[in-house]
N, C-alpha and C. Protein backbone atom coordinates (compact mmCIF):
# COMPACT_ATOMS: atom_id res chain seq x y z
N UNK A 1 115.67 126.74 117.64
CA UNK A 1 114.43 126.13 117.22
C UNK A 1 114.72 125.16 116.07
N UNK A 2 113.96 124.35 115.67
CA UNK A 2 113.90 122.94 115.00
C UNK A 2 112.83 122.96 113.96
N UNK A 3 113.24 123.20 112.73
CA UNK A 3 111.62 122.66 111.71
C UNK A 3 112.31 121.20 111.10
N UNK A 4 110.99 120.53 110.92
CA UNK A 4 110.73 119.47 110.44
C UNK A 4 110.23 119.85 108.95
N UNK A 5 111.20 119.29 108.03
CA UNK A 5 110.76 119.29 106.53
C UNK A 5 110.36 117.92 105.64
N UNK A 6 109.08 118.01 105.23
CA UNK A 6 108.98 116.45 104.50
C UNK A 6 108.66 116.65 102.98
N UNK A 7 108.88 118.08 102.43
CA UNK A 7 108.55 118.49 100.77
C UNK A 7 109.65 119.04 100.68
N UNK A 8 109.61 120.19 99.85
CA UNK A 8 110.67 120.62 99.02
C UNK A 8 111.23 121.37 100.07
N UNK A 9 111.41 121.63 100.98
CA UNK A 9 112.35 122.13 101.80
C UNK A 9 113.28 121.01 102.66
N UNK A 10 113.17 119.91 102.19
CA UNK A 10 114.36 118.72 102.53
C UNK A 10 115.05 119.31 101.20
N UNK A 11 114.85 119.54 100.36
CA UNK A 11 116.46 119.84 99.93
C UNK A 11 117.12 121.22 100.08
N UNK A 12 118.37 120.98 100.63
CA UNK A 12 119.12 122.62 101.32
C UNK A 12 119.45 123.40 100.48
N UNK A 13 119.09 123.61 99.29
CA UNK A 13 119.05 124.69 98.44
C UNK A 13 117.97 125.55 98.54
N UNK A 14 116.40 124.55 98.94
CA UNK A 14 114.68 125.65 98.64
C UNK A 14 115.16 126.08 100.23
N UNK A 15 115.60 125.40 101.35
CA UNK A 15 115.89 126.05 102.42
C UNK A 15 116.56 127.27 102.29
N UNK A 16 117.84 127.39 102.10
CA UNK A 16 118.93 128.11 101.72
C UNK A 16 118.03 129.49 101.08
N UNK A 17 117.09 128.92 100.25
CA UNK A 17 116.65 130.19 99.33
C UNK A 17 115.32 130.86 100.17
N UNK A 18 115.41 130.50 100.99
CA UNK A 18 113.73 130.88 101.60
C UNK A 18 114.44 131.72 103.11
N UNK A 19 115.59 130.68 103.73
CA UNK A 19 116.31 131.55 105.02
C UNK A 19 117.76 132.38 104.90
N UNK A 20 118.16 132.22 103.71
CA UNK A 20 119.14 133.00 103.47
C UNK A 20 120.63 132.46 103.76
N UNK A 21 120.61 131.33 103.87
CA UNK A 21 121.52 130.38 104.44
C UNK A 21 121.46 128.75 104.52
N UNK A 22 122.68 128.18 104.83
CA UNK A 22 122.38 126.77 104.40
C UNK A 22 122.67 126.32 105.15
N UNK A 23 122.04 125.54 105.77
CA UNK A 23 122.47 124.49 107.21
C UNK A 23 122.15 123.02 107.22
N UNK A 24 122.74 122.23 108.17
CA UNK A 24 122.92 120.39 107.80
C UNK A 24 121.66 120.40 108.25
N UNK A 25 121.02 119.03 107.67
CA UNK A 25 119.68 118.44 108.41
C UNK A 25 120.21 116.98 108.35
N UNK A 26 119.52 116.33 109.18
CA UNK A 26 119.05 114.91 108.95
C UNK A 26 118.30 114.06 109.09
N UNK A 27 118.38 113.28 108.53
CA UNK A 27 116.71 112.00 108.63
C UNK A 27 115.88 111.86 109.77
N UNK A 28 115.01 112.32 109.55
CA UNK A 28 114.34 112.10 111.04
C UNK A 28 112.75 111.83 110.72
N UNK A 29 111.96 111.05 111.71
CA UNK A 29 111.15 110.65 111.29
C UNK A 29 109.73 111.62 112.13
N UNK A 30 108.55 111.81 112.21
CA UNK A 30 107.47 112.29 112.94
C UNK A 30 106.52 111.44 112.42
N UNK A 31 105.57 110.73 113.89
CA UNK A 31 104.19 110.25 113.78
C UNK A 31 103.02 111.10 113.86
N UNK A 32 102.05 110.48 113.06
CA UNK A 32 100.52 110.97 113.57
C UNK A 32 100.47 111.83 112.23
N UNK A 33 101.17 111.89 111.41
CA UNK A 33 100.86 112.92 109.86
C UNK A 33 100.64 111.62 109.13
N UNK A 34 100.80 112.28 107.72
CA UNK A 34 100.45 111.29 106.45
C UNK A 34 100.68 112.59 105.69
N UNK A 35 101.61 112.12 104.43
CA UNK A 35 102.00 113.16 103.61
C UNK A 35 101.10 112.84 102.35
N UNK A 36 100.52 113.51 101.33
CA UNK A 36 99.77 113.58 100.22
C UNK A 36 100.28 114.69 99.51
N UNK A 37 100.21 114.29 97.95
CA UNK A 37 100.13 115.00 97.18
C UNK A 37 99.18 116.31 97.23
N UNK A 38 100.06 117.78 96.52
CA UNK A 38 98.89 118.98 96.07
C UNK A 38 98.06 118.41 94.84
N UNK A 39 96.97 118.36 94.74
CA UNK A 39 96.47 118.42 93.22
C UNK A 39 96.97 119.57 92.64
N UNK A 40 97.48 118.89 91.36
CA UNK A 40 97.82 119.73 90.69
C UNK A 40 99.50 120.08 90.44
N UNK A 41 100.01 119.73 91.32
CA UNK A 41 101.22 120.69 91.81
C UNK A 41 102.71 119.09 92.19
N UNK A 42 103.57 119.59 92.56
CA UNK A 42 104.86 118.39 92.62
C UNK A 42 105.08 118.44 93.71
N UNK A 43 104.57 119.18 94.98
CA UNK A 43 105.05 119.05 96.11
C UNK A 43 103.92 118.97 97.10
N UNK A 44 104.44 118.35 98.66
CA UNK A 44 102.74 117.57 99.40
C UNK A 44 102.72 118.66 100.58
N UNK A 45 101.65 118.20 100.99
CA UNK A 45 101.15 118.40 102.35
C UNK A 45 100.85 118.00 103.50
N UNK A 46 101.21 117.47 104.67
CA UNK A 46 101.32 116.57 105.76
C UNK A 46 99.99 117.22 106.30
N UNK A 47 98.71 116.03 106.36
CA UNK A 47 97.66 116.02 107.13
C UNK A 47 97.89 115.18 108.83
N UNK A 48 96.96 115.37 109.34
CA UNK A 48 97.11 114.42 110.99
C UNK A 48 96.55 113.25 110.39
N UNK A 49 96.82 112.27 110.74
CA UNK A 49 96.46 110.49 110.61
C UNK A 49 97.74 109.74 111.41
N UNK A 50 96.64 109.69 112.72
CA UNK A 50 96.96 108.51 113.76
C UNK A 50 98.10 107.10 113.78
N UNK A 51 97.19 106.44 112.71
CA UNK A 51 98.42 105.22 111.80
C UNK A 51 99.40 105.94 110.88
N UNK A 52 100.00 107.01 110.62
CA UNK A 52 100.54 107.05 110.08
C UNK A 52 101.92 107.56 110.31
N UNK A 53 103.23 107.87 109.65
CA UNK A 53 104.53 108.36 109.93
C UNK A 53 104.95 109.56 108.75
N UNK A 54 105.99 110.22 108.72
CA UNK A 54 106.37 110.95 107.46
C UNK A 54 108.23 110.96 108.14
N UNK A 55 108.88 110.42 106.86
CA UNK A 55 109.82 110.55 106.83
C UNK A 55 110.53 111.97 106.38
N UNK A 56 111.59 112.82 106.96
CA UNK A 56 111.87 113.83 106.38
C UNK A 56 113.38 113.76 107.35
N UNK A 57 113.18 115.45 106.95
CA UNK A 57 114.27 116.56 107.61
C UNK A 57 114.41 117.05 108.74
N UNK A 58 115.63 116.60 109.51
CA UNK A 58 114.94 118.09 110.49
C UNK A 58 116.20 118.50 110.45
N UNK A 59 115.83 119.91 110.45
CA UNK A 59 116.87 120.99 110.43
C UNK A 59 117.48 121.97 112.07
N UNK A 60 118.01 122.22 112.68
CA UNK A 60 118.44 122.61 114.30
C UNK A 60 119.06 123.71 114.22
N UNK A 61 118.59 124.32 114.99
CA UNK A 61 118.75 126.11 115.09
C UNK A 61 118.70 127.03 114.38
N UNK A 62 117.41 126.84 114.04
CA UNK A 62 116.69 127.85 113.31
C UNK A 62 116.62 129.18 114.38
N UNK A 63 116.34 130.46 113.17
CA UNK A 63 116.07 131.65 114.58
C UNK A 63 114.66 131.74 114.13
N UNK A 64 113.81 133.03 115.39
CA UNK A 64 112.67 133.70 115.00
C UNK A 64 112.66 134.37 113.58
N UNK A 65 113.80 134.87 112.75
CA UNK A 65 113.70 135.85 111.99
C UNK A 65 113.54 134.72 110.68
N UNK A 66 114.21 133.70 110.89
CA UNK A 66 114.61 132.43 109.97
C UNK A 66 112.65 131.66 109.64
N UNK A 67 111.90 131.65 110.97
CA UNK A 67 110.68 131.35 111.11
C UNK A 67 109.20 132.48 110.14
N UNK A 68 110.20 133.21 110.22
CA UNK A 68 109.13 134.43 109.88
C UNK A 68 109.47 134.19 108.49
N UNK A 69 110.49 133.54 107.60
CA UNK A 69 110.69 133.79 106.33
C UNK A 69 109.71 132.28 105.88
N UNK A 70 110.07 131.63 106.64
CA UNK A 70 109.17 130.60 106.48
C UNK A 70 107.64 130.42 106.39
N UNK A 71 107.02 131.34 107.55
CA UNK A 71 105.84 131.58 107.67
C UNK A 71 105.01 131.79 106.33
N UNK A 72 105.92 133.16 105.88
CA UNK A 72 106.15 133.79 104.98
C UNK A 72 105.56 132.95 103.39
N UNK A 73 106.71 131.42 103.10
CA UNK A 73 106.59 130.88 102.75
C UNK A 73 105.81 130.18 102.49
N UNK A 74 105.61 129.79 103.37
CA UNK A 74 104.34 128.77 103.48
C UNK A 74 103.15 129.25 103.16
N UNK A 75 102.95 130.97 103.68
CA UNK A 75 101.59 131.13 103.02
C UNK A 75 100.53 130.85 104.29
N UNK A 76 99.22 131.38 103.93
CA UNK A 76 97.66 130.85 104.63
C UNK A 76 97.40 129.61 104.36
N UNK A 77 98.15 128.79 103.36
CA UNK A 77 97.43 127.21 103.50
C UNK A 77 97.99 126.44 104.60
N UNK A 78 99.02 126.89 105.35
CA UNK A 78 100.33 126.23 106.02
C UNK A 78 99.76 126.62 107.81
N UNK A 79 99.45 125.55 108.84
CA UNK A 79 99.91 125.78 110.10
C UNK A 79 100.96 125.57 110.76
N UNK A 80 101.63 126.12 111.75
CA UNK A 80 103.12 126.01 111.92
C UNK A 80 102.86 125.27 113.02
N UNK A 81 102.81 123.61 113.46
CA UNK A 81 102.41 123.24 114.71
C UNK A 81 103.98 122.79 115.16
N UNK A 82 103.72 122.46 116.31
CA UNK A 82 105.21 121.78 117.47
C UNK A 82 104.76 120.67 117.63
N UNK A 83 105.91 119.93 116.93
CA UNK A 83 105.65 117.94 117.13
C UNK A 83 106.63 117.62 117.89
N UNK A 84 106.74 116.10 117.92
CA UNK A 84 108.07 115.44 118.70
C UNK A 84 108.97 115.04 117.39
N UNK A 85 110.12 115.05 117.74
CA UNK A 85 110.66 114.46 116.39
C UNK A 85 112.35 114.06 116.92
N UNK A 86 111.92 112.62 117.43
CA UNK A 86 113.52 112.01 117.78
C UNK A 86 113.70 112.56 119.17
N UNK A 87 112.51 112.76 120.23
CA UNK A 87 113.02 113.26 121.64
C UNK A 87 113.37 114.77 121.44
N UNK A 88 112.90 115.03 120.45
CA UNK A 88 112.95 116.88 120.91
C UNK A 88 111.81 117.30 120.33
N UNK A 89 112.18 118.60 120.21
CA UNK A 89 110.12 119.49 119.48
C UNK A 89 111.14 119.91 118.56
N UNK A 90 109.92 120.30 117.30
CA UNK A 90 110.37 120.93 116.14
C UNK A 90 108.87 121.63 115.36
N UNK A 91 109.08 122.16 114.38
CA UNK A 91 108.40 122.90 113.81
C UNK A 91 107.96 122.54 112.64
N UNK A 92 106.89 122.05 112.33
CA UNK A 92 106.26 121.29 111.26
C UNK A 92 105.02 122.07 110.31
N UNK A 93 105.15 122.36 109.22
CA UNK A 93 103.75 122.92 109.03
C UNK A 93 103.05 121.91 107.94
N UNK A 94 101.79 122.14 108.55
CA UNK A 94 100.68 121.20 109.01
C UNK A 94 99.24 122.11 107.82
N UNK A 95 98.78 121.55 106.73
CA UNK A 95 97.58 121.97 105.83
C UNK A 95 96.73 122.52 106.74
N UNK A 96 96.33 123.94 106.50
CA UNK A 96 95.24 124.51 107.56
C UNK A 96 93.75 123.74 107.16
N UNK A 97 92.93 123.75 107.97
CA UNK A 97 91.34 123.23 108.05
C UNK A 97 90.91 123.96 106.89
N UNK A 98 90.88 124.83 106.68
CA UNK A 98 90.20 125.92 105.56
C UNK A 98 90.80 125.32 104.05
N UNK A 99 91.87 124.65 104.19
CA UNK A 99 92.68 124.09 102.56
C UNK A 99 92.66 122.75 102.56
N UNK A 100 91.77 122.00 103.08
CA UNK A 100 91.72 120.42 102.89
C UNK A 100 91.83 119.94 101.39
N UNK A 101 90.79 121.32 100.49
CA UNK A 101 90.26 120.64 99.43
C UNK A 101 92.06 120.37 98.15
N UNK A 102 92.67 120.92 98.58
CA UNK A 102 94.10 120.85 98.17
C UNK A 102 94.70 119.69 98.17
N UNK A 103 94.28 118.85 99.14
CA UNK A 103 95.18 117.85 99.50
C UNK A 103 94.54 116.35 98.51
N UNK A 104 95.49 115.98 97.75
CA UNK A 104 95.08 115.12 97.19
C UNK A 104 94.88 113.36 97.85
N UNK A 105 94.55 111.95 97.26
CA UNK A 105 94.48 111.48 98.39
C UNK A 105 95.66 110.24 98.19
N UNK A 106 96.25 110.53 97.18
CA UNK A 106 97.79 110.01 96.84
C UNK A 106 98.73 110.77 97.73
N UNK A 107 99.40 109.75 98.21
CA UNK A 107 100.78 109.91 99.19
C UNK A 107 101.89 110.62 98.32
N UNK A 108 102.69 111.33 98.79
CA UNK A 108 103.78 111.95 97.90
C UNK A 108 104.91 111.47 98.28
N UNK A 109 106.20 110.85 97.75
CA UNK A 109 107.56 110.53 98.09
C UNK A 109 108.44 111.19 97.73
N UNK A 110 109.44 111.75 98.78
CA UNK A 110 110.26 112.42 97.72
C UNK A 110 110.99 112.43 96.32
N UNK A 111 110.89 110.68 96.01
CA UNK A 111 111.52 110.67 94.60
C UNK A 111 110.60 111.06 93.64
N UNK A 112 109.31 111.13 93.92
CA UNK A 112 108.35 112.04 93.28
C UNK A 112 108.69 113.43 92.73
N UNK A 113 109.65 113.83 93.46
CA UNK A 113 109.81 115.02 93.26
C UNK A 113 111.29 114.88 92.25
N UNK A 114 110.79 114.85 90.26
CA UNK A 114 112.52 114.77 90.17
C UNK A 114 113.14 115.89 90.11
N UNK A 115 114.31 116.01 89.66
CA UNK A 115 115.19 117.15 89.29
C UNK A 115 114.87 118.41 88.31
N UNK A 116 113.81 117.84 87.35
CA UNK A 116 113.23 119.03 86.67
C UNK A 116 112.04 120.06 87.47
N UNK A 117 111.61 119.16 88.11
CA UNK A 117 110.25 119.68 88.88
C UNK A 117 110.49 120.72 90.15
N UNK A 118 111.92 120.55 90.43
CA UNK A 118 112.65 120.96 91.89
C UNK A 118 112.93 122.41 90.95
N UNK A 119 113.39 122.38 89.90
CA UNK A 119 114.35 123.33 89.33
C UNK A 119 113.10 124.20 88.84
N UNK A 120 112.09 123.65 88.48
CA UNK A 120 110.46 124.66 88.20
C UNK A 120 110.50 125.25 89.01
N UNK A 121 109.88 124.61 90.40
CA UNK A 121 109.56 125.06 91.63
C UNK A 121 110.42 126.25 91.88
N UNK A 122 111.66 125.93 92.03
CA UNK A 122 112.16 127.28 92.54
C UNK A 122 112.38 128.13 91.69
N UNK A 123 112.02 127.62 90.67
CA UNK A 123 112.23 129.09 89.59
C UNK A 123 110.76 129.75 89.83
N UNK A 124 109.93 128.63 89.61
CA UNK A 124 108.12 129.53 89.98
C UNK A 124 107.82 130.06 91.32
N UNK A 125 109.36 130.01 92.50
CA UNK A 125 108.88 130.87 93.69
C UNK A 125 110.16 131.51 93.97
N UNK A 126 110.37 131.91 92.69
CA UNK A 126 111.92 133.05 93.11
C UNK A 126 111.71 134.09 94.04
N UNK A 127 110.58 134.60 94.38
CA UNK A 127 109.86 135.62 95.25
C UNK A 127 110.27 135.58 96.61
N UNK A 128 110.92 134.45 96.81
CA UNK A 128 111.17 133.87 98.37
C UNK A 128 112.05 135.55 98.73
């Protein structure tokens, strides 16, 4: 299986720390999202929008057990949908309907995200 990462799980360390292991990804692109900022927070959320693209990760051969840590991760704000990404499917999670009000209406880039904010983050979700 295949997830698609466009926040803090493009870098293979929050991966690594969430599946227990570290594996290659690379650039890959998915249509029909639009990534935005959390209010509040350093890392986004990919809504559906038609015109739009999100540049990220994708990561290849993931297992079920690897999915469940993720799930995990992600939490009730997170849907786990199946996109296209480069001629194959992958695993994307997608802001549930119930958490719109989260989503801010600024786009997020990853250089948004610097090196201090990465090193918060995973210290504020050592729980993984």
């Amino acid at each position: 299986m295949n997830l698609f990462a466009y926040g803090t799980l493009m870098w293979p360390e929050v991966l690594e720390a969430v599946i227990g292991r570290r594996i290659a990804g690379e650039e890959a692109t998915v249509m029909g999202y639009d990534r935005l900022r959390v209010v509040g927070q350093h890392y986004p959320v990919v809504v559906p929008s038609l015109e739009d693209s999100v540049v990220g990760v994708r990561y290849r051969g993931l297992t079920a057990a690897d999915f469940q840590r993720l799930d995990a991760f992600e939490g009730e704000e997170y849907d786990r949908a199946e996109v296209a990404v480069g001629g194959e499917r992958a695993y994307l999670y997608v802001l549930s309907d119930g958490w719109q009000h989260i989503a801010d209406s600024v786009r997020w880039h990853p250089e948004d995200l610097r090196p201090e904010h990465l090193a918060a983050f995973r210290n504020d979700y050592k729980c993984w």
